[in-house]
Protein backbone atom coordinates (compact mmCIF):
# COMPACT_ATOMS: atom_id res chain seq x y z
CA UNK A 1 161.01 163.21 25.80
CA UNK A 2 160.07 162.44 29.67
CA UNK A 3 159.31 159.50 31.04
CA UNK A 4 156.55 158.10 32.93
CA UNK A 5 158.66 158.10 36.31
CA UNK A 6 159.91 161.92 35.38
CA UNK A 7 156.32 163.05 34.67
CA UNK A 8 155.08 161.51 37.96
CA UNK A 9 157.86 163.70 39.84
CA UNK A 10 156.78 166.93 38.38
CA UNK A 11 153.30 166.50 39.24
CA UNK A 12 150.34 168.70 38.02
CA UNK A 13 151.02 170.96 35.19
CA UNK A 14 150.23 174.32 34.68
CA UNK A 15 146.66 174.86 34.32
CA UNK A 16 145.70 171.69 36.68
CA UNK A 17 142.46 172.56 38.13
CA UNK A 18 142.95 172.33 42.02
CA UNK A 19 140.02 171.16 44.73
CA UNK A 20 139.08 174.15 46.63
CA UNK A 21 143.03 175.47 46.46
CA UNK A 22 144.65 172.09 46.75
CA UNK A 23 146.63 169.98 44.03
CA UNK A 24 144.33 167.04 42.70
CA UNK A 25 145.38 163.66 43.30
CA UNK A 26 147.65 160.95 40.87
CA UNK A 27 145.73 159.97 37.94
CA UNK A 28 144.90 156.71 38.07
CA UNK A 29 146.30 153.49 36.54
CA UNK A 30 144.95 152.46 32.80
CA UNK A 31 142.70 149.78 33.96
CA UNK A 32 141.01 151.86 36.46
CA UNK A 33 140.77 154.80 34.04
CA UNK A 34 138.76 152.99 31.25
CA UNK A 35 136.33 151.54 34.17
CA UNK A 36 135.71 155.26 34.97
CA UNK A 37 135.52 156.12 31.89
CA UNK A 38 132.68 153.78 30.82
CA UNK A 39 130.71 154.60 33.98
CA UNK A 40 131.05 157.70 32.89
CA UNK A 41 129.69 157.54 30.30
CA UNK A 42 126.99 155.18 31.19
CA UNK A 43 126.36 158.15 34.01
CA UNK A 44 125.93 160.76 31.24
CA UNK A 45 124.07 158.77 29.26
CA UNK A 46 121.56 158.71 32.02
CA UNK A 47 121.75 162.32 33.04
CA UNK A 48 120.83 162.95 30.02
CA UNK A 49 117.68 160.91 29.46
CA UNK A 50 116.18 161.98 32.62
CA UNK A 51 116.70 166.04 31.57
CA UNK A 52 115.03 164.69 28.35
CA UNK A 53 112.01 163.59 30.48
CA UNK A 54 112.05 166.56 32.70
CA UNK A 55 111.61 168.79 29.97
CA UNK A 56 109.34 166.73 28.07
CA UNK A 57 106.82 166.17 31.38
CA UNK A 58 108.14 169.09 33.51
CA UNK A 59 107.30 168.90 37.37
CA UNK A 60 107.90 171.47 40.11
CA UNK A 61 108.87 170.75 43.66
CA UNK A 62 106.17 170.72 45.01
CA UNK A 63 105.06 168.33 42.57
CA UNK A 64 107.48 165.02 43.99
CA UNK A 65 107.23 166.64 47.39
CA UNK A 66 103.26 165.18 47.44
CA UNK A 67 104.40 162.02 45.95
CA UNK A 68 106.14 160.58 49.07
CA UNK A 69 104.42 158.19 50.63
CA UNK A 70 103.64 156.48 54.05
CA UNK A 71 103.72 152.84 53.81
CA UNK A 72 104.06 149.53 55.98
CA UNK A 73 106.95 148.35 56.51
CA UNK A 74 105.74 144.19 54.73
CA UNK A 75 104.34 146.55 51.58
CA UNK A 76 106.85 148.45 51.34
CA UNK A 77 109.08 145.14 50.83
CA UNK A 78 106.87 144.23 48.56
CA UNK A 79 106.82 147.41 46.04
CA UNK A 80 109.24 149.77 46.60
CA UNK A 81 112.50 147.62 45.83
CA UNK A 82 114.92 150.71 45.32
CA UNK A 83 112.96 153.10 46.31
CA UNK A 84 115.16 155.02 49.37
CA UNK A 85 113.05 154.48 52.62
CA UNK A 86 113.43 155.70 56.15
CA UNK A 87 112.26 153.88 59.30
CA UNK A 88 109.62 155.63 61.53
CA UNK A 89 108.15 154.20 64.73
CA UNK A 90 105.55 151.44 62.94
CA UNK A 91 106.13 153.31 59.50
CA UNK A 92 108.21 153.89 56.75
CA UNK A 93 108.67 157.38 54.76
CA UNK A 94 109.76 156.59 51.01
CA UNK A 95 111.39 159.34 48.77
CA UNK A 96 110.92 159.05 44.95
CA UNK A 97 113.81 160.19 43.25
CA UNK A 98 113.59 163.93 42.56
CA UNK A 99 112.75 164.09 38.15
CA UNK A 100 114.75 167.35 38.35
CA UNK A 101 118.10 167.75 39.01
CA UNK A 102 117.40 171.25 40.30
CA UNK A 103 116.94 169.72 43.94
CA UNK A 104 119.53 167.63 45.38
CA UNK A 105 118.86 164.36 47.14
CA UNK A 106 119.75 165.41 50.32
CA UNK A 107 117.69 168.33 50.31
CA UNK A 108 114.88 166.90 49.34
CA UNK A 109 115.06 164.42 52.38
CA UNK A 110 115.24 167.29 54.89
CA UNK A 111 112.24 169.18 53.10
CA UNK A 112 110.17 165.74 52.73
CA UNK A 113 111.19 163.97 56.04
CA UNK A 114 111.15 166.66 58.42
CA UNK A 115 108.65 168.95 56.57
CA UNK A 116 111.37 171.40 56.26
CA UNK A 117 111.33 171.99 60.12
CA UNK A 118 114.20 169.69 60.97
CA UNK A 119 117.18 167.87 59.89
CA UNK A 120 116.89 164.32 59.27
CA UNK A 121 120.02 162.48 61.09
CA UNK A 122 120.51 158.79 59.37
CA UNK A 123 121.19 156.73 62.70
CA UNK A 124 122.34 153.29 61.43
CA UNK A 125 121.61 151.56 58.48
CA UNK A 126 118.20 151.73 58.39
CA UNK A 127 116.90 154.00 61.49
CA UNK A 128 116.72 157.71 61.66
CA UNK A 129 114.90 160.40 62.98
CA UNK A 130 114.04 163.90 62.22
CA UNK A 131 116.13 166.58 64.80
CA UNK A 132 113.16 169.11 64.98
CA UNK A 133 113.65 173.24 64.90
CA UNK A 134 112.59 175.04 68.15
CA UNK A 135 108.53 175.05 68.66
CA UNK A 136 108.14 172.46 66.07
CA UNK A 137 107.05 168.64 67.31
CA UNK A 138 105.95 165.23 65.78
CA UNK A 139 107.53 162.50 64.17
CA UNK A 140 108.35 164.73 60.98
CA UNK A 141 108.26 168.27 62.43
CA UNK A 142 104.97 168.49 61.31
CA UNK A 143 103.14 170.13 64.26
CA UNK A 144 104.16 173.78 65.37
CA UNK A 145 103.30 174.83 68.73
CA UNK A 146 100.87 177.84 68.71
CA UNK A 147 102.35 178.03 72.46
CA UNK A 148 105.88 177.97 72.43
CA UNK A 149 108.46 180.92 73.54
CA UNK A 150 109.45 182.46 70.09
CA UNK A 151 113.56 182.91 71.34
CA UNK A 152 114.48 185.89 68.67
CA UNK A 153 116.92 187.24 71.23
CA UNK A 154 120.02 186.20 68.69
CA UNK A 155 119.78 187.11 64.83
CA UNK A 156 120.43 183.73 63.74
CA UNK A 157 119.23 183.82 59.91
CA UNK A 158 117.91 180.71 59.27
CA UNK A 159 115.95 182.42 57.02
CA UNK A 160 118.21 181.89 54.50
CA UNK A 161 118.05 178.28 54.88
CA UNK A 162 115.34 177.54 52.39
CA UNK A 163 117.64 179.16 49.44
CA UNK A 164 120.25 177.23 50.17
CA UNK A 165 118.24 173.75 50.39
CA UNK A 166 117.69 174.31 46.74
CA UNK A 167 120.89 174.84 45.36
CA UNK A 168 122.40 171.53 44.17
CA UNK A 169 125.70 173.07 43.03
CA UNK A 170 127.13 174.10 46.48
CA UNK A 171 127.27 171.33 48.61
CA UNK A 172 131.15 171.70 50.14
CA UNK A 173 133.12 167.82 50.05
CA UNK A 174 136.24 168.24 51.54
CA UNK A 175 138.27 164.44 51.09
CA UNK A 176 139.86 163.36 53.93
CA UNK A 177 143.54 164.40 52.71
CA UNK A 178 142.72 167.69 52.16
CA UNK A 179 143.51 170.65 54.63
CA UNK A 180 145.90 168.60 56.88
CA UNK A 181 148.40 171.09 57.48
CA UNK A 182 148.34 174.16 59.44
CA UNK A 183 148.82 176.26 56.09
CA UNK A 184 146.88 176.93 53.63
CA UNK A 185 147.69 177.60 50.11
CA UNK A 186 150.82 178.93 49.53
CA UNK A 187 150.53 181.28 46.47
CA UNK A 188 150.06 184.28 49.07
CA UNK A 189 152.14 185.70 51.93
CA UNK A 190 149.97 184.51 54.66
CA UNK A 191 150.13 181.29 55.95
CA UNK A 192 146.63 180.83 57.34
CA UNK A 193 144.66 182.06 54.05
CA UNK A 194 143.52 180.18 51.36
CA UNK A 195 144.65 182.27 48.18
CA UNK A 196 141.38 180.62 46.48
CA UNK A 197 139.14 182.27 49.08
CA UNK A 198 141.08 185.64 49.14
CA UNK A 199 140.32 186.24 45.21
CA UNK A 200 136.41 184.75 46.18
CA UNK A 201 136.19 187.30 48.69
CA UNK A 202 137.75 190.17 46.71
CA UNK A 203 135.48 189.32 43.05
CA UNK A 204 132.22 189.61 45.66
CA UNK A 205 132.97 192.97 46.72
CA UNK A 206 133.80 193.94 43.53
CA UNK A 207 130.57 192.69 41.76
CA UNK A 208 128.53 194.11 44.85
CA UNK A 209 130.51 197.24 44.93
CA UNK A 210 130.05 197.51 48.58
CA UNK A 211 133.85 197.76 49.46
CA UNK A 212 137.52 198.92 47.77
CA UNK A 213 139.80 195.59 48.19
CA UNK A 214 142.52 196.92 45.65
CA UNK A 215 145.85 197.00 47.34
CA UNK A 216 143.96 196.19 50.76
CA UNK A 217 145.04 192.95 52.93
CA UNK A 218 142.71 190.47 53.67
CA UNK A 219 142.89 188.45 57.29
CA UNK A 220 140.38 186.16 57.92
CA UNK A 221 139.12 185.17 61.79
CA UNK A 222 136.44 183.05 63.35
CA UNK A 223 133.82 185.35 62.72
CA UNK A 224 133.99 189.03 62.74
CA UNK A 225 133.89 188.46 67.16
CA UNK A 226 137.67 187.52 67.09
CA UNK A 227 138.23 189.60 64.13
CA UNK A 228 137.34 192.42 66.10
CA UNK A 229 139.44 191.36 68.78
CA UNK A 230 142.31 191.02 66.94
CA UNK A 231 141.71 194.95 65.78
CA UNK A 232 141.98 196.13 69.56
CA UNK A 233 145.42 194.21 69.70
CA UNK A 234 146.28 195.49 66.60
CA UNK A 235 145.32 199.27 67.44
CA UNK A 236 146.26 199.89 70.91
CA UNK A 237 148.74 202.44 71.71
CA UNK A 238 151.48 200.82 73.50
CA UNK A 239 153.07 203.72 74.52
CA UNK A 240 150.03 204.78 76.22
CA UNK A 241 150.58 205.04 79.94
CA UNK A 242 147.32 204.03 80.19
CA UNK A 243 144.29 201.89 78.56
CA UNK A 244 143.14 203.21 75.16
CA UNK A 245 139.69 204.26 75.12
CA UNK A 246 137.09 202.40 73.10
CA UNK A 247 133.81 203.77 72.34
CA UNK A 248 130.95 203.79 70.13
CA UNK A 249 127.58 205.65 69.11
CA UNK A 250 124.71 204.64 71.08
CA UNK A 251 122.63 202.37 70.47
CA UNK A 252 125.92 200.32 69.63
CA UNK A 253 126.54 196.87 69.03
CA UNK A 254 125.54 194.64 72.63
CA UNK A 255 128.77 192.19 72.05
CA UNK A 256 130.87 195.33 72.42
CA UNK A 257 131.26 196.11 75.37
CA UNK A 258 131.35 192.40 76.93
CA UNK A 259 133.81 191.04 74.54
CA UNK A 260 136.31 194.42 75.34
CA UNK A 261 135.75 193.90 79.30
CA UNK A 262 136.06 189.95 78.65
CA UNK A 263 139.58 190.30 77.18
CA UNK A 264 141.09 192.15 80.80
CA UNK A 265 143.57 193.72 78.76
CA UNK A 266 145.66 196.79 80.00
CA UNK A 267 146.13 198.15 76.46
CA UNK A 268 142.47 199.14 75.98
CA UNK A 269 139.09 199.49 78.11
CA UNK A 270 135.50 199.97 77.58
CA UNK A 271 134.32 203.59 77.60
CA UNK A 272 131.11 203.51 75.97
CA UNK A 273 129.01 206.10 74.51
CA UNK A 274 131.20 208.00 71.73
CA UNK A 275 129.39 211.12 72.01
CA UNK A 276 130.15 211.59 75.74
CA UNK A 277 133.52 210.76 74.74
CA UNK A 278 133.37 213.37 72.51
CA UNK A 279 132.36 216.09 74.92
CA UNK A 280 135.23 215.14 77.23
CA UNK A 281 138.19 213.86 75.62
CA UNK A 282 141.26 216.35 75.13
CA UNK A 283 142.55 217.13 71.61
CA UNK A 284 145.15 214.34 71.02
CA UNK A 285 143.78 211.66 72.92
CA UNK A 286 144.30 208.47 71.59
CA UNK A 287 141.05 206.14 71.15
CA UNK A 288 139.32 203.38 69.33
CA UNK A 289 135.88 204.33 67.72
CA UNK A 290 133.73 201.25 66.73
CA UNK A 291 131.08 202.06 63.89
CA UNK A 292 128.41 199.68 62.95
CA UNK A 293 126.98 200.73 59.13
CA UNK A 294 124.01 199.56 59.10
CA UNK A 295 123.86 199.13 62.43
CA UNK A 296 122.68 196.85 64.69
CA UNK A 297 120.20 197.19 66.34
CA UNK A 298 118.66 199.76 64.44
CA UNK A 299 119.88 199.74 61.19
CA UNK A 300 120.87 203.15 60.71
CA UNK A 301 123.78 204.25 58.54
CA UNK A 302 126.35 205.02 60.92
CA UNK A 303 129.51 207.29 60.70
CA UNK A 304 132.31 208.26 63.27
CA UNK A 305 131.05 210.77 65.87
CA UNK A 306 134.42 211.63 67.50
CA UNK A 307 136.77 212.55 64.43
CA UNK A 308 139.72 213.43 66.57
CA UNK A 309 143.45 211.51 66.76
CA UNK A 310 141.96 208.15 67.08
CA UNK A 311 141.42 204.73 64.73
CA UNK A 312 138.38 203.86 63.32
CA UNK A 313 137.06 199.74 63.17
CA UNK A 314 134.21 199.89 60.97
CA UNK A 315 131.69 196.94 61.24
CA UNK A 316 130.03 196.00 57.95
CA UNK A 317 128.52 192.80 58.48
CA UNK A 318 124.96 194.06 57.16
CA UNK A 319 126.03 196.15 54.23
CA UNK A 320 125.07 193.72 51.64
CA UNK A 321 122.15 194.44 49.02
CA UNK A 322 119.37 192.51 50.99
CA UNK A 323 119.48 194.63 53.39
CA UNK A 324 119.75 198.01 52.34
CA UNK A 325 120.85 200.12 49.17
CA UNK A 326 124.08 199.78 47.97
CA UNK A 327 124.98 203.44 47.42
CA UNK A 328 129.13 203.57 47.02
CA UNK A 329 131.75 201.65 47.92
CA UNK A 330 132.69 201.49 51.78
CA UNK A 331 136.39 202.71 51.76
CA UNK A 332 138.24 202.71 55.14
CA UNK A 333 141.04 201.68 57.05
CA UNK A 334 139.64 198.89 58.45
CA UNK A 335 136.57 197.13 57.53
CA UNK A 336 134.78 193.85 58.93
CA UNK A 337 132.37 191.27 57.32
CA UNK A 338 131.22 188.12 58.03
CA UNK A 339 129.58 184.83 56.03
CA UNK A 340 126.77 184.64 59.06
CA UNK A 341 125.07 188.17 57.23
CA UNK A 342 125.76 187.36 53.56
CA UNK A 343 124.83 184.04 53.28
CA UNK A 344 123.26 182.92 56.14
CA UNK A 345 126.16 180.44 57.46
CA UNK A 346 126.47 181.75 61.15
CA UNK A 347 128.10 178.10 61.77
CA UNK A 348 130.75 178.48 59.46
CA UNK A 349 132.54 181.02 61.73
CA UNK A 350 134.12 183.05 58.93
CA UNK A 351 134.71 186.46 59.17
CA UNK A 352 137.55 188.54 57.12
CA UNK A 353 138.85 191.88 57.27
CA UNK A 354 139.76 194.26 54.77
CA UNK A 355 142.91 196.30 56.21
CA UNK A 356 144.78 199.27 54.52
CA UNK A 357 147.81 199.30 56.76
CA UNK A 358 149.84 196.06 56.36
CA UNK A 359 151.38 196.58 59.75
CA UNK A 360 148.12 196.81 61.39
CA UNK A 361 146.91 193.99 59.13
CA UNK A 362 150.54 191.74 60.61
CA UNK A 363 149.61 192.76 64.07
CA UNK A 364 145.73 191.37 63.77
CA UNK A 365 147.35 188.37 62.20
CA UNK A 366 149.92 187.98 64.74
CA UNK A 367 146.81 187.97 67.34
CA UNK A 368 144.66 185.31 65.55
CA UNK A 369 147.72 183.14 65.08
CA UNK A 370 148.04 182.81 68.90
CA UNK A 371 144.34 182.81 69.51
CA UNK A 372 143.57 179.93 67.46
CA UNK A 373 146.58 179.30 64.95
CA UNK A 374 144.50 180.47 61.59
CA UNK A 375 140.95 179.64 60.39
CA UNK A 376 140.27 176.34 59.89
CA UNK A 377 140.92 175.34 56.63
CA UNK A 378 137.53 173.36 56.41
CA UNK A 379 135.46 176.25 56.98
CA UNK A 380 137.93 178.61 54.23
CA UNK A 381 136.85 175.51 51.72
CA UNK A 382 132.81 175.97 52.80
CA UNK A 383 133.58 179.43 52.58
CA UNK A 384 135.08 179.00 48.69
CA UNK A 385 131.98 177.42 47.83
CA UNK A 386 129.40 179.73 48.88
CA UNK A 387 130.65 182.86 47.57
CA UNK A 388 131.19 181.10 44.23
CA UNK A 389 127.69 179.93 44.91
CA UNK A 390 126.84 183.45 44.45
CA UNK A 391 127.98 184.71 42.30
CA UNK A 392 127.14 182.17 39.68
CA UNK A 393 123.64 182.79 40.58
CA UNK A 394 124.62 186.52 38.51
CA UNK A 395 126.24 184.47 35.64
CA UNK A 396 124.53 182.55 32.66
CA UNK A 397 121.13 183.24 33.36
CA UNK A 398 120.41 181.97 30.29
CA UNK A 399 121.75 178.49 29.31
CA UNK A 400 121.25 177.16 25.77
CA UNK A 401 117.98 179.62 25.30
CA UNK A 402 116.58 178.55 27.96
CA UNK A 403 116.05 180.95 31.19
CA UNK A 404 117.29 179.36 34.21
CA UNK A 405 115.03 178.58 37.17
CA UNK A 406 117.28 179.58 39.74
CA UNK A 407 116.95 183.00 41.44
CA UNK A 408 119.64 185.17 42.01
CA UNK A 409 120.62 184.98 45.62
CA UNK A 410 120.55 188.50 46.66
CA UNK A 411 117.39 189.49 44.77
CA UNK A 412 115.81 186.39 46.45
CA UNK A 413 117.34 188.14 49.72
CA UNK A 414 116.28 191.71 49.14
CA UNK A 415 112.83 190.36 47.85
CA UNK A 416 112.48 188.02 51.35
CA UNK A 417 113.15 190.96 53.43
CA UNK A 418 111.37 193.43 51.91
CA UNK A 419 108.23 191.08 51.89
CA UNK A 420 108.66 190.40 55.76
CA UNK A 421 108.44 194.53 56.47
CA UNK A 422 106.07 195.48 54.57
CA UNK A 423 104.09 192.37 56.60
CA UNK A 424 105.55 193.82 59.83
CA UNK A 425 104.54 196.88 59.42
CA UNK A 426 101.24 196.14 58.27
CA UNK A 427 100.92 194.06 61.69
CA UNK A 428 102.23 197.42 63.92
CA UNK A 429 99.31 199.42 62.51
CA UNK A 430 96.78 197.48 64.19
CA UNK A 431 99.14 198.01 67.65
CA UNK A 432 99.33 201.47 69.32
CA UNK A 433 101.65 199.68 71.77
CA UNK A 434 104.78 200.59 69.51
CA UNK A 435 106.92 202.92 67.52
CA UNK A 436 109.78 202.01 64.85
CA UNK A 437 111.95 203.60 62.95
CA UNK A 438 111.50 205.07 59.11
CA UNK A 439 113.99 204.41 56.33
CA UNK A 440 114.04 206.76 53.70
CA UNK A 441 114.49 204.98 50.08
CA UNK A 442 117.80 204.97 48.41
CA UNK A 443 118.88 204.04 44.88
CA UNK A 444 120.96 200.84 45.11
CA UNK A 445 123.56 200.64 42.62
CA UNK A 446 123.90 196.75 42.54
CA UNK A 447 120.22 195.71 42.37
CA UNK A 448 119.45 199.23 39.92
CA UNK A 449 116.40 200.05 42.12
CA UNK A 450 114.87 202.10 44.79
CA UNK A 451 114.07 200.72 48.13
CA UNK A 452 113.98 201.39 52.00
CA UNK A 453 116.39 199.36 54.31
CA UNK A 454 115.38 196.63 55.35
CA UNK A 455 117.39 196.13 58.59
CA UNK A 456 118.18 192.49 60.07
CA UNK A 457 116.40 193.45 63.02
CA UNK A 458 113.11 195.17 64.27
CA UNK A 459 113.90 198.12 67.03
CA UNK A 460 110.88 198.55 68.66
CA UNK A 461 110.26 201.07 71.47
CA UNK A 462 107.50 200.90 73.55
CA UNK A 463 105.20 204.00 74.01
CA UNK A 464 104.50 203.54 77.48
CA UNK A 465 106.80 204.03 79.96
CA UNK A 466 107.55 200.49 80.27
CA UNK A 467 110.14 197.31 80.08
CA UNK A 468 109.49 196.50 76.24
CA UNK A 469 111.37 193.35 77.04
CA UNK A 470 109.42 191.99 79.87
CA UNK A 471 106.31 192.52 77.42
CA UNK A 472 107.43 190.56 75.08
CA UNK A 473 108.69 188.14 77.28
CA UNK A 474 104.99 188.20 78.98
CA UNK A 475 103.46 187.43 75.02
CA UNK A 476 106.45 184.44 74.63
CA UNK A 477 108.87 186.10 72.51
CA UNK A 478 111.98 186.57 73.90
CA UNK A 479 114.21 188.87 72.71
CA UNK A 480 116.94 191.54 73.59
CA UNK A 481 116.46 194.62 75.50
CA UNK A 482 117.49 197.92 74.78
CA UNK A 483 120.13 198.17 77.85
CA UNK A 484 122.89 196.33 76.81
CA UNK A 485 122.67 198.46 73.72
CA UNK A 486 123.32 201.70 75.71
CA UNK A 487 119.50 202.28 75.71
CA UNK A 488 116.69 202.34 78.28
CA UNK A 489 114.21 199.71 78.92
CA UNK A 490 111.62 201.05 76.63
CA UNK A 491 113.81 199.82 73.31
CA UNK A 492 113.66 196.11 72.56
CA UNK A 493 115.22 194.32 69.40
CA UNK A 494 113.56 191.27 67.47
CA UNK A 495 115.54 189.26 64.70
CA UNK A 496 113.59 189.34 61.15
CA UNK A 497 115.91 186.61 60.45
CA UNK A 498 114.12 182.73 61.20
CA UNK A 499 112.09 180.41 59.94
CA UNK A 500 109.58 181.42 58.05
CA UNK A 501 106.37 179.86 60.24
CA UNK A 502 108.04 181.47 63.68
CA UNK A 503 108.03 184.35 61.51
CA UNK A 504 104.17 183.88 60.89
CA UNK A 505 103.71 183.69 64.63
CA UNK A 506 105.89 186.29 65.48
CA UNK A 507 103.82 188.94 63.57
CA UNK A 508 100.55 187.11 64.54
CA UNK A 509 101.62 187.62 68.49
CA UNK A 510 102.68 191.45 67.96
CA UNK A 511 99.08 192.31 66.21
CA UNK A 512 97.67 190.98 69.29
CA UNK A 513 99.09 193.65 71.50
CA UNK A 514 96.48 196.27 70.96
């Protein structure tokens, strides 16, 4: 039989559940244990009275949201004894704990304290202040300005920002001893890729059905920018005397041409518009073809154009269910994503690619291990969380009987989206100032439903003969125009993606435009 000391050399056993890939720390010494244990318990114990309550006197958000209160500082001494409290100029904002356990803490302090227009930043022990969103003032966010210059010129989707405040179970804690070396787990053959967030990626694709992963390499990249980078490197002909093409359908992607001239490389150049190509190139020329489906800015479904001796990169960032129907699964040789379009988390910086070729899939490694040595492993364990996140929102929707409050995260998506066009478009009828493009309705497999796309992004044209940008611009919205897009200056793109008040004003400032 072992002993102690030969047990503590073989570490975890088969079966030990790890933290976000990693082995779990010593268990601790007897003493220790039975303290745990009895808080524990105690802990449970208490859990367990307050569900109790909760379902005995149920009470929605909004119901503790309205019980916060504004106090003085000598009352609040005088009555709220555990009650958390936050210092404001002469006042003090006090949070009752939340009765369900639906809403974290933490959320509940951005959505209370900063009127869920800011982010409450804890300064010292007991000062803070609330770090308002753009055109939103006041000691708790609480004022928007009917004035301010709407900046839509990015797609940065905060509007996924309110789903995510309410989900309790995906908060990412990463202890300090945890990702310290340059590799990640090493179940897998590459050194920079947590084998817990390859199998996350792979089961979302397969429950989405939006992309073949079997027998497919996965490399991962800060964001699908350097991804896409790394798939120039990777495809480049060096025998080439001379700089492979790359091109793309117009209206392409803005970010492709600058980040292919910002690279100066003499393997590959910037060509542009694919169907010029097309007209011009000889039969065997080599080339890179860069195909957005759905596309940005438009949101059409895109396919290659030039078909000839050439590789394909196809972007994929926006074909998820909330945006449009999920008709087959996307199947070619190499495929981008990134978390910024699925779930919202542009910060994260994680993008993967799904590669058919391993030596093409080496190469694009081989690129992002000299660009940046890997992914950091912090955002691969964010990155864990989320798409597990997800996916349990599909699983157990009914627990003990009892349906389950919490909405599935791409029906909430689709739903958002959908609800925000058929608003847009309803605002655009009272305009003659602009046309937009249709989308016919499809039959998405994942959601089991009809429905037309509803693209990330408006693409507006202008009817007159006019900069659609600067007219914006003139109304305080700023967004991007269609040149940089390959387009004239009579196409304009708007994000659909913020905050849901900017949102509001966004369609209340188009209507206006008669």
């Amino acid at each position: 039989m072992d002993t102690k000391s030969e047990r503590a050399l073989k570490g975890p056993q088969d079966g030990a559940q790890f933290l976000n890939g990693h082995e779990p720390p010593r268990p601790p010494p007897p003493a220790r244990r039975l303290a745990i244990i009895s808080w524990t318990t105690f802990s449970v114990g208490v859990n367990f009275a307050l569900l109790a309550m909760m379902f005995v006197q149920p009470s929605s958000p909004s119901d503790w949201f309205s019980k916060a209160r504004l106090l003085p500082q000598e009352h609040l001494k005088k009555t709220n004894g555990s009650a958390p409290c936050y210092n404001s100029a002469n006042r003090v904002l006090c949070l009752p704990r939340p009765p369900s356990p639906r809403l974290s803490f933490s959320a509940s302090e951005h959505l209370l304290l900063c009127s869920g227009n800011g982010h409450y930043v804890i300064e010292d022990e007991e000062t803070g202040a609330c770090h308002c969103h753009a055109c939103f003032s006041g000691g708790h966010c609480e004022q928007l300005d009917p004035d301010c210059h709407l900046n839509l010129f990015h797609g940065d989707p905060t509007l996924f920002e309110e789903y995510w405040l309410t989900q309790p179970d995906a908060p990412t804690v990463i202890p300090s001893w945890q990702g310290m070396s340059y590799f990640a787990h090493r179940n897998n053959d590459y050194l920079f890729v947590d084998y817990f967030l390859e199998q996350a990626i792979r089961k979302i694709h397969g429950m989405v059905g939006n992309a073949v992963t079997e027998g497919r390499y996965i490399v991962l990249g800060v964001g699908s920018t350097q991804l896409y980078q790394a798939a120039l490197y990777a495809l480049a002909s060096p025998e080439s005397p001379s700089p492979t093409p790359v091109v793309s359908a117009i209206p392409h992607y803005s970010s492709f041409e600058g980040c292919t001239k910002f690279m100066d490389s003499r393997k590959y150049k910037w060509v542009g518009d694919a169907e010029k190509f097309k007209r011009s190139a000889t039969k065997d020329q080599p080339y890179i073809e860069l195909v957005t489906s759905p596309n940005n800015p438009c949101g059409s479904m895109n396919k290659p154009v030039v078909n000839g001796n050439g590789s394909v990169v196809n972007d994929l960032a926006y074909y998820w269910p909330h945006y449009t129907a999920i008709t087959a699964p996307a199947d070619y040789p190499i495929m981008l994503w990134t978390m910024s379009k699925i779930s919202g988390h542009a910060g994260t910086r994680l993008g993967w690619a799904i590669v058919e070729d391993a030596s093409v899939a080496a190469k694009m490694a081989y690129f992002i291990q000299l660009n940046t040595l890997g992914l950091s492993q912090d955002a691969q364990a964010r990155g864990i969380t989320l798409l597990r996140a997800i996916m349990s929102s599909y699983e157990n929707q009914r627990a003990g009987g009892v349906e389950r409050e919490r909405q599935p995260f791409f029906h909430y998506g689709q739903a958002v989206l959908e609800g925000r066009w058929r608003r847009m478009r309803q605002a655009l009828d009272n305009t003659s100032r602009f046309d937009l493009p249709e989308y016919e309705s499809s039959f998405c497999s994942f959601l089991g439903k009809n429905f037309r796309a509803n693209p990330a992004f408006l693409w507006l044209k202008c009817k007159a003969e006019e900069d659609c940008q600067q007219l914006l611009k003139e109304n305080k919205i700023i967004a991007r125009g269609g040149a940089v897009f390959g387009m004239s200056t009579q196409y304009v793109r708007v994000s659909m993606l913020d905050r849901h008040p900017l949102f509001d004003l966004l369609l209340a400032r188009l209507a206006s435009l008669k």
